[in-house]
Protein backbone atom coordinates (compact mmCIF):
# COMPACT_ATOMS: atom_id res chain seq x y z
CA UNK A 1 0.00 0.00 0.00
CA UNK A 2 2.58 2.60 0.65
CA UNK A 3 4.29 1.80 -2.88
CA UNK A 4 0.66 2.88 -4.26
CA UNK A 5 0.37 6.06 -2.48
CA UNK A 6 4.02 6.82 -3.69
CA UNK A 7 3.87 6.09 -6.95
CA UNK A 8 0.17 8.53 -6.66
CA UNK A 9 2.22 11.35 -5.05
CA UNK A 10 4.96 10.99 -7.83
CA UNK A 11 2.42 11.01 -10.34
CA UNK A 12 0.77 14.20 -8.98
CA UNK A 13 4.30 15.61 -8.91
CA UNK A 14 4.88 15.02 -12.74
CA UNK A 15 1.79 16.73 -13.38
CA UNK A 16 2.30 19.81 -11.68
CA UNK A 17 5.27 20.02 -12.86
CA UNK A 18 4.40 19.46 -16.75
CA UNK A 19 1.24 21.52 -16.40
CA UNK A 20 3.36 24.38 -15.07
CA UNK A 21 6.43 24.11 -17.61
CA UNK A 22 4.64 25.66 -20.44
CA UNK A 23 4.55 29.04 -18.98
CA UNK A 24 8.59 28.98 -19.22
CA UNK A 25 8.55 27.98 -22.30
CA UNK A 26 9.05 31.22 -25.55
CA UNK A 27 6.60 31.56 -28.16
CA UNK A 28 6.64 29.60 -31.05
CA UNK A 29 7.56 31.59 -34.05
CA UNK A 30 8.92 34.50 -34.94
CA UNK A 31 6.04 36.20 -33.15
CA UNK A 32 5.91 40.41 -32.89
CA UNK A 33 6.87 41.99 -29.45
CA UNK A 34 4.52 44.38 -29.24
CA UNK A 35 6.06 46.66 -27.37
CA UNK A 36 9.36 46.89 -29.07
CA UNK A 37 7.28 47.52 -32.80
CA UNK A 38 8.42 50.41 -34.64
CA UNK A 39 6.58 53.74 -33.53
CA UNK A 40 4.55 53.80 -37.53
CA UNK A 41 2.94 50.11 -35.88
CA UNK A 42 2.34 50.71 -32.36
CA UNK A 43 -0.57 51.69 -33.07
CA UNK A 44 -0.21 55.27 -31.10
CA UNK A 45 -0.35 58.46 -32.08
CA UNK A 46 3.40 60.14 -32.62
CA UNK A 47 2.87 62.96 -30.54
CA UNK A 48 0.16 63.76 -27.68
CA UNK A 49 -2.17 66.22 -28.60
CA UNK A 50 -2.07 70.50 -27.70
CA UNK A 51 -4.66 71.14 -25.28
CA UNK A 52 -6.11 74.84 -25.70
CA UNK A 53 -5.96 76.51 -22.84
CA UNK A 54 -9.19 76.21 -21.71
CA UNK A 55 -8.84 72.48 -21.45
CA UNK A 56 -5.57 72.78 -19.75
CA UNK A 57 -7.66 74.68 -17.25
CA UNK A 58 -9.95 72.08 -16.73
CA UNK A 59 -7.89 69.32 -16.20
CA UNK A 60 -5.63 71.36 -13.92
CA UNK A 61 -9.21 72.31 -11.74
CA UNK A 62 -9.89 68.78 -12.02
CA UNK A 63 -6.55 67.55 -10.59
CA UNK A 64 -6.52 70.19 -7.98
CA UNK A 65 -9.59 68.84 -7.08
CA UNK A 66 -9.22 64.98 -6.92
CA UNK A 67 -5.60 65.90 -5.09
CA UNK A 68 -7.51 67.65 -2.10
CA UNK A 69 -10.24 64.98 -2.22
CA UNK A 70 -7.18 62.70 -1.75
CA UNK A 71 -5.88 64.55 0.85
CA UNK A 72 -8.82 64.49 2.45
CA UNK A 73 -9.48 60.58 1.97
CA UNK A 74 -5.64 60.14 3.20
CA UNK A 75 -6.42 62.06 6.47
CA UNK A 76 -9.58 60.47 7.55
CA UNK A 77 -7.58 56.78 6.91
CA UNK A 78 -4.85 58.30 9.79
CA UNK A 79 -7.29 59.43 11.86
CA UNK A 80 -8.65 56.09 11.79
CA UNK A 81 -5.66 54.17 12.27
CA UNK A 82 -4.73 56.36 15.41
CA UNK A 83 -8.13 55.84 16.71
CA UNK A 84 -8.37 51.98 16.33
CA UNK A 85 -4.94 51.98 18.42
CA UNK A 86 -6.54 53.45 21.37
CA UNK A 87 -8.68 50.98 23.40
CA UNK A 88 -11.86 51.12 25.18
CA UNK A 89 -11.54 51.45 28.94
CA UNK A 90 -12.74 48.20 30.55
CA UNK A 91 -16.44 47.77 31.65
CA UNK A 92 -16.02 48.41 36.06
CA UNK A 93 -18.27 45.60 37.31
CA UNK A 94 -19.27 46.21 41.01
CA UNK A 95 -19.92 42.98 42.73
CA UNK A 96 -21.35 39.83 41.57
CA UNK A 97 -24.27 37.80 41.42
CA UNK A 98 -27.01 40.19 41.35
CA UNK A 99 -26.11 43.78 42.42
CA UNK A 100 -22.80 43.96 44.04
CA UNK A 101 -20.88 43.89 46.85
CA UNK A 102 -21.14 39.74 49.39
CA UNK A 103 -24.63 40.76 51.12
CA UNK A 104 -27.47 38.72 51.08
CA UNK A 105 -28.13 36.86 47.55
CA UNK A 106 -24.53 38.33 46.75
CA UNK A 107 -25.68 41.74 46.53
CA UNK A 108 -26.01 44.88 49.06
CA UNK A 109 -26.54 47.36 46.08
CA UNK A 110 -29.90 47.74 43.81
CA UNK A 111 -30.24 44.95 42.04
CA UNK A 112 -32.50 43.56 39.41
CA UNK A 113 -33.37 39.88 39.99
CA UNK A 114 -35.70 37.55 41.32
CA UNK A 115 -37.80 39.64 44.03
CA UNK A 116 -36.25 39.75 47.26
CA UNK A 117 -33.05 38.94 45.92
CA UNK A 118 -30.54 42.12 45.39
CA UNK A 119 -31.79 45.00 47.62
């Protein structure tokens, strides 16, 4: 029996290791690299375009603004991150069983309970 579960584990080993050995393996052909293509075939334009200025204006008004909205995102994170640190001061438990304190039914303080029991 252990010779079978060997020869299983072996097998499973193979496996993985052919199924994963064709993503090492080059491209067949003379295929293109598309990023090395001559600048006529990237399929790009040459040159980015002129912005007038009234759409340099706009995109500057819109960066301004998504920069202060990420400001503003990146400060509420830190706020929350030095927040989380800070704990919650334990819950101050007087007494026990009832109301507090060793009296009768465990509690000298007002208690709720069974009637008669925490005074």
């Amino acid at each position: 029996m252990p010779r079978v579960s060997a020869l299983l584990v072996l097998a499973t080993l193979g496996a993985a290791v052919v199924s994963t050995s064709g993503c090492m393996m080059d491209p067949p052909g003379p295929s293109p690299i598309y990023s090395r293509l001559p600048p006529a075939q990237s399929g790009l334009p040459a040159a980015a375009p002129v912005l007038t200025p009234d759409e340099k204006a706009s995109y500057d008004a819109i960066d301004r603004q998504v920069l202060a909205e990420q400001d503003n995102a990146m400060a509420a994170e830190a706020a929350a991150q030095a927040w989380s640190r800070a704990y919650a001061p334990p819950v101050t438990v007087y007494g026990s069983y009832y109301s507090g304190g060793w009296g009768h039914g465990w509690g000298t303080g007002i208690g709720y309970g069974y009637p008669g029991w925490g005074w």
